[in-house]
Protein backbone atom coordinates (compact mmCIF):
# COMPACT_ATOMS: atom_id res chain seq x y z
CA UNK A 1 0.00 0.00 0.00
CA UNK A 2 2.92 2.14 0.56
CA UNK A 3 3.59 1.79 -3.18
CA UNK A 4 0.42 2.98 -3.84
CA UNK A 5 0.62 6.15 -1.93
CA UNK A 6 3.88 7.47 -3.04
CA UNK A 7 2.48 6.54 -6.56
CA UNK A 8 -0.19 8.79 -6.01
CA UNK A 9 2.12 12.19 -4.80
CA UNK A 10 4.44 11.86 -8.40
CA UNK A 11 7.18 9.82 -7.55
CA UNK A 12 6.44 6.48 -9.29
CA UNK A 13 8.51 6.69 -12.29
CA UNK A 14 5.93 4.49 -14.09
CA UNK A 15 3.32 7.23 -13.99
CA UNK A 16 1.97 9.33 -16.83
CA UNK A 17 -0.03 11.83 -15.81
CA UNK A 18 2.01 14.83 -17.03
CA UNK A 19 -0.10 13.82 -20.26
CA UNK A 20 -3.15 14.19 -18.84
CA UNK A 21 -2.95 18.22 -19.70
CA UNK A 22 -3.80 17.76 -22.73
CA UNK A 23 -4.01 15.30 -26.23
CA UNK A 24 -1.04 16.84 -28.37
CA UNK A 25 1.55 14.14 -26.80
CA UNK A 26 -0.50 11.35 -25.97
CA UNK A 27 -3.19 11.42 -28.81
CA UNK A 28 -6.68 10.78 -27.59
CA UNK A 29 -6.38 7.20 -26.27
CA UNK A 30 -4.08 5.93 -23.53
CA UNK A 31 -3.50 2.45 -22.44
CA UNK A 32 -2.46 1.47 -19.05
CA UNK A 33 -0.31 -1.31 -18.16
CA UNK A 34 -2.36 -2.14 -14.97
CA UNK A 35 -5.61 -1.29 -13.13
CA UNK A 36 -3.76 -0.04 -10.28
CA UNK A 37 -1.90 2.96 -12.67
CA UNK A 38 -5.05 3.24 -14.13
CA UNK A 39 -6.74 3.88 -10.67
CA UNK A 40 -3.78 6.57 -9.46
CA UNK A 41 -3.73 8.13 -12.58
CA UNK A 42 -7.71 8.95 -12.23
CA UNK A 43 -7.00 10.02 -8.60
CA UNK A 44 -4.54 12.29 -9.37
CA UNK A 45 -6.46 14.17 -12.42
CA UNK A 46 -9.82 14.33 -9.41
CA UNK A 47 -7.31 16.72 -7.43
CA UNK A 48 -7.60 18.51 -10.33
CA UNK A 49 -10.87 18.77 -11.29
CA UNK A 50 -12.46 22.14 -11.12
CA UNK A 51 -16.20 21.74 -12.43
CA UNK A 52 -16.88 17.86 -12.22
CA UNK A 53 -16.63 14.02 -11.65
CA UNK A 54 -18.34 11.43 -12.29
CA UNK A 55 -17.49 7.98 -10.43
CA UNK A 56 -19.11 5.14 -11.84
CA UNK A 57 -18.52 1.08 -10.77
CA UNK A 58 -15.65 1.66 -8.51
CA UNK A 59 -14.78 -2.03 -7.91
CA UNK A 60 -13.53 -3.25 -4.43
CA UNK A 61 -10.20 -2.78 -4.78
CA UNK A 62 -10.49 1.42 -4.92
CA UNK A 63 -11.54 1.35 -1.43
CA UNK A 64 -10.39 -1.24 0.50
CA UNK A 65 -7.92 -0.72 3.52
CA UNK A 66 -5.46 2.43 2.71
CA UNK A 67 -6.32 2.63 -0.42
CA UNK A 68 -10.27 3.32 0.51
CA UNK A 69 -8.87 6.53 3.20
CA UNK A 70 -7.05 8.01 0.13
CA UNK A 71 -9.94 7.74 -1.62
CA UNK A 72 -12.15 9.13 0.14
CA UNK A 73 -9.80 12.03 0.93
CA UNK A 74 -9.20 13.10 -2.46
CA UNK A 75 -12.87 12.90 -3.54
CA UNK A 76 -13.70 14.95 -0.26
CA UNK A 77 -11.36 17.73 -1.39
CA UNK A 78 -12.71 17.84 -4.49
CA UNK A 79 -16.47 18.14 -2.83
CA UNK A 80 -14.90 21.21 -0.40
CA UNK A 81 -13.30 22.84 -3.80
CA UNK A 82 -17.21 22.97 -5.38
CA UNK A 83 -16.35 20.04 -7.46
CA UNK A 84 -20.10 18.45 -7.91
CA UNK A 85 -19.27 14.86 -7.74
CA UNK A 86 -21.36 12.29 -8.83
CA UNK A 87 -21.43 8.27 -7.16
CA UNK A 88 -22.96 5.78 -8.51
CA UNK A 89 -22.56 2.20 -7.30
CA UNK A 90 -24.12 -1.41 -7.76
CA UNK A 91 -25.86 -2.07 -4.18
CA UNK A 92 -23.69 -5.41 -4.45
CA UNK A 93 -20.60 -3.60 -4.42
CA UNK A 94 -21.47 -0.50 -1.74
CA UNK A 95 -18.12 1.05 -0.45
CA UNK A 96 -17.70 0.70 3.40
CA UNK A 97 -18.15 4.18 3.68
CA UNK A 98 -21.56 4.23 2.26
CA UNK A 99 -23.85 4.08 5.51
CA UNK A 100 -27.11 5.25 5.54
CA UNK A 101 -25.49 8.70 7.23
CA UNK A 102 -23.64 9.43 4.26
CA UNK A 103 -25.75 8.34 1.34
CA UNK A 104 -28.11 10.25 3.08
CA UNK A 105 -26.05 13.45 3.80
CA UNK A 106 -24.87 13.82 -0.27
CA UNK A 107 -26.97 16.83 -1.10
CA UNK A 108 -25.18 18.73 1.53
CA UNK A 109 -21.87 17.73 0.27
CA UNK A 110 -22.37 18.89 -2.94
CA UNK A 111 -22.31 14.94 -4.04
CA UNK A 112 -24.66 12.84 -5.85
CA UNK A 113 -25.53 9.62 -5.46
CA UNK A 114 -27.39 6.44 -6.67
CA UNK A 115 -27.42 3.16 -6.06
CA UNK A 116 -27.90 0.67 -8.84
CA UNK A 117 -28.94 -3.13 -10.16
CA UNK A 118 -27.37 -3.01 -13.40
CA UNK A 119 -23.86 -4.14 -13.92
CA UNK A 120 -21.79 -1.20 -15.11
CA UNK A 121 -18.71 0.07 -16.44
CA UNK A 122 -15.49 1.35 -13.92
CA UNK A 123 -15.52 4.81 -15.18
CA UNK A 124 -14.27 8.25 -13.91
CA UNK A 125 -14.99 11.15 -15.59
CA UNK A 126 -13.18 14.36 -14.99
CA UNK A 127 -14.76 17.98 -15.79
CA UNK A 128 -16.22 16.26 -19.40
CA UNK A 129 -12.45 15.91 -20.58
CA UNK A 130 -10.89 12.99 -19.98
CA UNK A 131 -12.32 9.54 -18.85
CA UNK A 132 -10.33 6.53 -17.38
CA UNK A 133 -12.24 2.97 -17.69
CA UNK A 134 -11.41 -0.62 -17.23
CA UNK A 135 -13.19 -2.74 -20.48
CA UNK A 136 -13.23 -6.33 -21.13
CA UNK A 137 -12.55 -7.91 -24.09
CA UNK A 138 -13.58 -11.44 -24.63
CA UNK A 139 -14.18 -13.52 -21.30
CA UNK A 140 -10.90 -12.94 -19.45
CA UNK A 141 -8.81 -9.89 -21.50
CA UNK A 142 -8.85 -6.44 -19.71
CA UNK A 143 -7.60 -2.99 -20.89
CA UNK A 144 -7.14 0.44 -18.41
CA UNK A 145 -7.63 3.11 -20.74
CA UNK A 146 -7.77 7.33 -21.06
CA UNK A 147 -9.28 9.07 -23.15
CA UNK A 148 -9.30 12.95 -24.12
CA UNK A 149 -11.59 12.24 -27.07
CA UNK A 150 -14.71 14.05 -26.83
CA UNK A 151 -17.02 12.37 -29.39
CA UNK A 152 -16.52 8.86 -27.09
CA UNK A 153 -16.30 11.13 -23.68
CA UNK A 154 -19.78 12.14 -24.54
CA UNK A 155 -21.30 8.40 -25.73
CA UNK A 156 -19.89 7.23 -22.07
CA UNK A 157 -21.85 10.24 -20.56
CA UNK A 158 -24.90 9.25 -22.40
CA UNK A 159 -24.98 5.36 -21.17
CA UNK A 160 -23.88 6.98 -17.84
CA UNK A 161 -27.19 9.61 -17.90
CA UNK A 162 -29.10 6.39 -18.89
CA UNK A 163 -27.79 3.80 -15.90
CA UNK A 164 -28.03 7.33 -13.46
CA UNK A 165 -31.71 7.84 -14.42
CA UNK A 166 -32.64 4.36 -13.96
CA UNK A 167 -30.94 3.81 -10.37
CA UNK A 168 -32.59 4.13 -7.21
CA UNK A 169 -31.84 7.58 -4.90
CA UNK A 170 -30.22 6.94 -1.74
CA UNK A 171 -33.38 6.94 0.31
CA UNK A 172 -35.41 4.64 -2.08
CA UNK A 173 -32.94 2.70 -1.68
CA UNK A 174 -32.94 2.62 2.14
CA UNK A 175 -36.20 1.60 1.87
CA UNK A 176 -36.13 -0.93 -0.18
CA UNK A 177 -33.32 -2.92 1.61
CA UNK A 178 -35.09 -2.15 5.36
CA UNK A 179 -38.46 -3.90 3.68
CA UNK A 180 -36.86 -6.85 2.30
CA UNK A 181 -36.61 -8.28 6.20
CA UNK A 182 -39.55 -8.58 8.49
CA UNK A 183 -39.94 -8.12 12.06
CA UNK A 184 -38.70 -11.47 12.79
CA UNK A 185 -35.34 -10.76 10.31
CA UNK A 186 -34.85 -7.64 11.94
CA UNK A 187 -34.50 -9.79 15.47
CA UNK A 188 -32.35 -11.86 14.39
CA UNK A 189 -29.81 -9.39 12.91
CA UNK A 190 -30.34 -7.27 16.07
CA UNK A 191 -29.14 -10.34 17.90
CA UNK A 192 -26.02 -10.74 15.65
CA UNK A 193 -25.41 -7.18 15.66
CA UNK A 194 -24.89 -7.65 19.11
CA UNK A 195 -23.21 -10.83 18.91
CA UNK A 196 -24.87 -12.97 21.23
CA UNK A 197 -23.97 -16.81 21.40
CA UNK A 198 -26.97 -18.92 18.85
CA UNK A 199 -28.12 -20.42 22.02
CA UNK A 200 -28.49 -17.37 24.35
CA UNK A 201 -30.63 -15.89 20.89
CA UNK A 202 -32.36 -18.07 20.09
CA UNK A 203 -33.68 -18.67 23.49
CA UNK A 204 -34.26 -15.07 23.89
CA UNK A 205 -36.16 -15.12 20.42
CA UNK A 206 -38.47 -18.31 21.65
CA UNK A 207 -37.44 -20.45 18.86
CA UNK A 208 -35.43 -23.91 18.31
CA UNK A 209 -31.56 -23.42 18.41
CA UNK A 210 -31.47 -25.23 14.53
CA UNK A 211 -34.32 -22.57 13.38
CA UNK A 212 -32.35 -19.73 14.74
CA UNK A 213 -29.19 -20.97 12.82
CA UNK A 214 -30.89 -21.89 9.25
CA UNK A 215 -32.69 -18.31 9.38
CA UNK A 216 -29.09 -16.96 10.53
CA UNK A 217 -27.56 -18.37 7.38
CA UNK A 218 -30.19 -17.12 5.38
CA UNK A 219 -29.88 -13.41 6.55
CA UNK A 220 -26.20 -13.84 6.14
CA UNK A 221 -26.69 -14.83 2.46
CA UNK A 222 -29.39 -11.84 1.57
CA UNK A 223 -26.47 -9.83 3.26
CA UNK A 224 -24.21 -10.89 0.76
CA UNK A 225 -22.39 -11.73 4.58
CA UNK A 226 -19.56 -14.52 4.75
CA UNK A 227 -19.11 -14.26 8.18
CA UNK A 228 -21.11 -13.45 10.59
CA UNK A 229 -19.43 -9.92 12.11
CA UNK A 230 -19.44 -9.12 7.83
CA UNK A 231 -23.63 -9.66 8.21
CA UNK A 232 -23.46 -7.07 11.51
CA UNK A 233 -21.16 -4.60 9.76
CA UNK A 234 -23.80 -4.96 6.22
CA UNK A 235 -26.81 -4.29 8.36
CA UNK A 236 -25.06 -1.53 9.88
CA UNK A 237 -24.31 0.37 6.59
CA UNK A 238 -27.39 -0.72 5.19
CA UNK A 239 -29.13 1.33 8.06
CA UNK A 240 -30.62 -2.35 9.65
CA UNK A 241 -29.50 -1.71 13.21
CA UNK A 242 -28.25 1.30 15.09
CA UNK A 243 -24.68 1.89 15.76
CA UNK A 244 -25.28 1.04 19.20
CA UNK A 245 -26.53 -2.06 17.91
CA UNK A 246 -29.89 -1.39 19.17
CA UNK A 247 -33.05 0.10 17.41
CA UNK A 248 -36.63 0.69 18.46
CA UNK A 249 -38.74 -2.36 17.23
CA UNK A 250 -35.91 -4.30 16.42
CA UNK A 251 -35.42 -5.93 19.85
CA UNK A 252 -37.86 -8.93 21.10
CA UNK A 253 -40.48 -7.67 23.55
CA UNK A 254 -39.04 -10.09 26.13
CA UNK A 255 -36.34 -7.62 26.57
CA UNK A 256 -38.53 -4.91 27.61
């Protein structure tokens, strides 16, 4: 991760983003050699940005550990600048940092964002001038590309416009997710939140120790959860339980 960081401030030799001023050097197409100089490169031309940017698809690996902070920072920076700033995600891959506070709170960040079920593009698109993407070709061949050229700058805007439209706004969204589970769902993750041993729960909830565990694994799998603490930390950011772990309604009336 270290690499990654002093890739990001200039001093990677391996890095091209002098060219990113304009397309007289580079032409209008640039190819990457991997998605991680792809990823820096589109970091470093958001600390530029002056009007806009658009982040579309950003894949686990542009926010995990380090890397996620850095993230976060820049894009921040770019929000305090007046930068509008767009987001839009698949709900199956929601950053960490997308709790119901902060999806919530985007209008007064001067951010955007929506949440989406259709599988998209990584994109970034700086102030309408250059775009940085990660394409497939064929079932297993990847490229990490720029480009400076409008007329294909302004196609990937259009499909962009077109997936934005169609996605859900943060607090459709919120409701959506909090009515998939019912009051007995919402016990049950209320008990994992916590973290209570399966047989203390499922005594508490009044049901059979091998019930409590089979609906356990279910909520764990519409949680996209492969452990249980990962199902407590989903229904956190999905707005599911408090941070305390505790919400009105969601705690069995024997605890009253």
């Amino acid at each position: 991760m270290g690499e990654f960081l002093s890739t990001l401030s200039g001093t990677h030799q391996g890095i091209r983003s002098e060219r990113f001023s304009g397309v007289g050097r580079g032409g209008f197409i640039e190819q990457f050699d991997s998605a991680s100089e792809m990823r820096v490169s589109a970091l470093k031309s958001v600390t530029r940005a002056r009007y806009d940017v658009t982040l579309s698809a950003l894949s686990p690996e542009w926010y995990s550990g380090e890397r996620g902070r850095v993230v976060r920072k820049i894009v921040g920076e770019a929000e305090r600048r007046g930068v509008a700033v767009r987001e839009l995600y698949h709900r199956d891959d929601l950053p960490h940092w997308c709790t119901p506070e902060y999806l919530l709170s985007a209008a007064e960040r001067d951010s955007q964002v929506r949440i989406t079920d259709t599988k998209l593009q990584e994109l970034v698109i700086v102030d309408s001038q250059v775009a940085f993407m990660r394409t497939q070709v064929g079932l297993s061949q990847e490229h990490y590309l720029a480009t400076w050229s409008p007329p294909l700058i302004k196609n990937l805007q259009s499909l962009l416009a077109a997936a934005w439209n169609g996605a859900s706004e943060p607090s459709s969204y919120l409701r959506h997710l909090r009515s998939d589970f019912d009051d007995a769902d919402r016990r049950i993750i209320n008990e994992l939140a916590i973290g209570r041993k399966d047989e203390v729960a499922a005594r508490r909830l009044g049901i059979s120790l091998r019930t409590y565990r089979r609906r356990v694994a279910e909520i764990m799998s519409r949680l996209d959860a492969n452990s249980r603490f990962q199902a407590g930390v989903h229904a956190l950011r999905d707005g599911l339980v408090s941070r305390g772990g505790r919400e009105e309604g969601f705690l069995h009336p024997s605890s009253a």
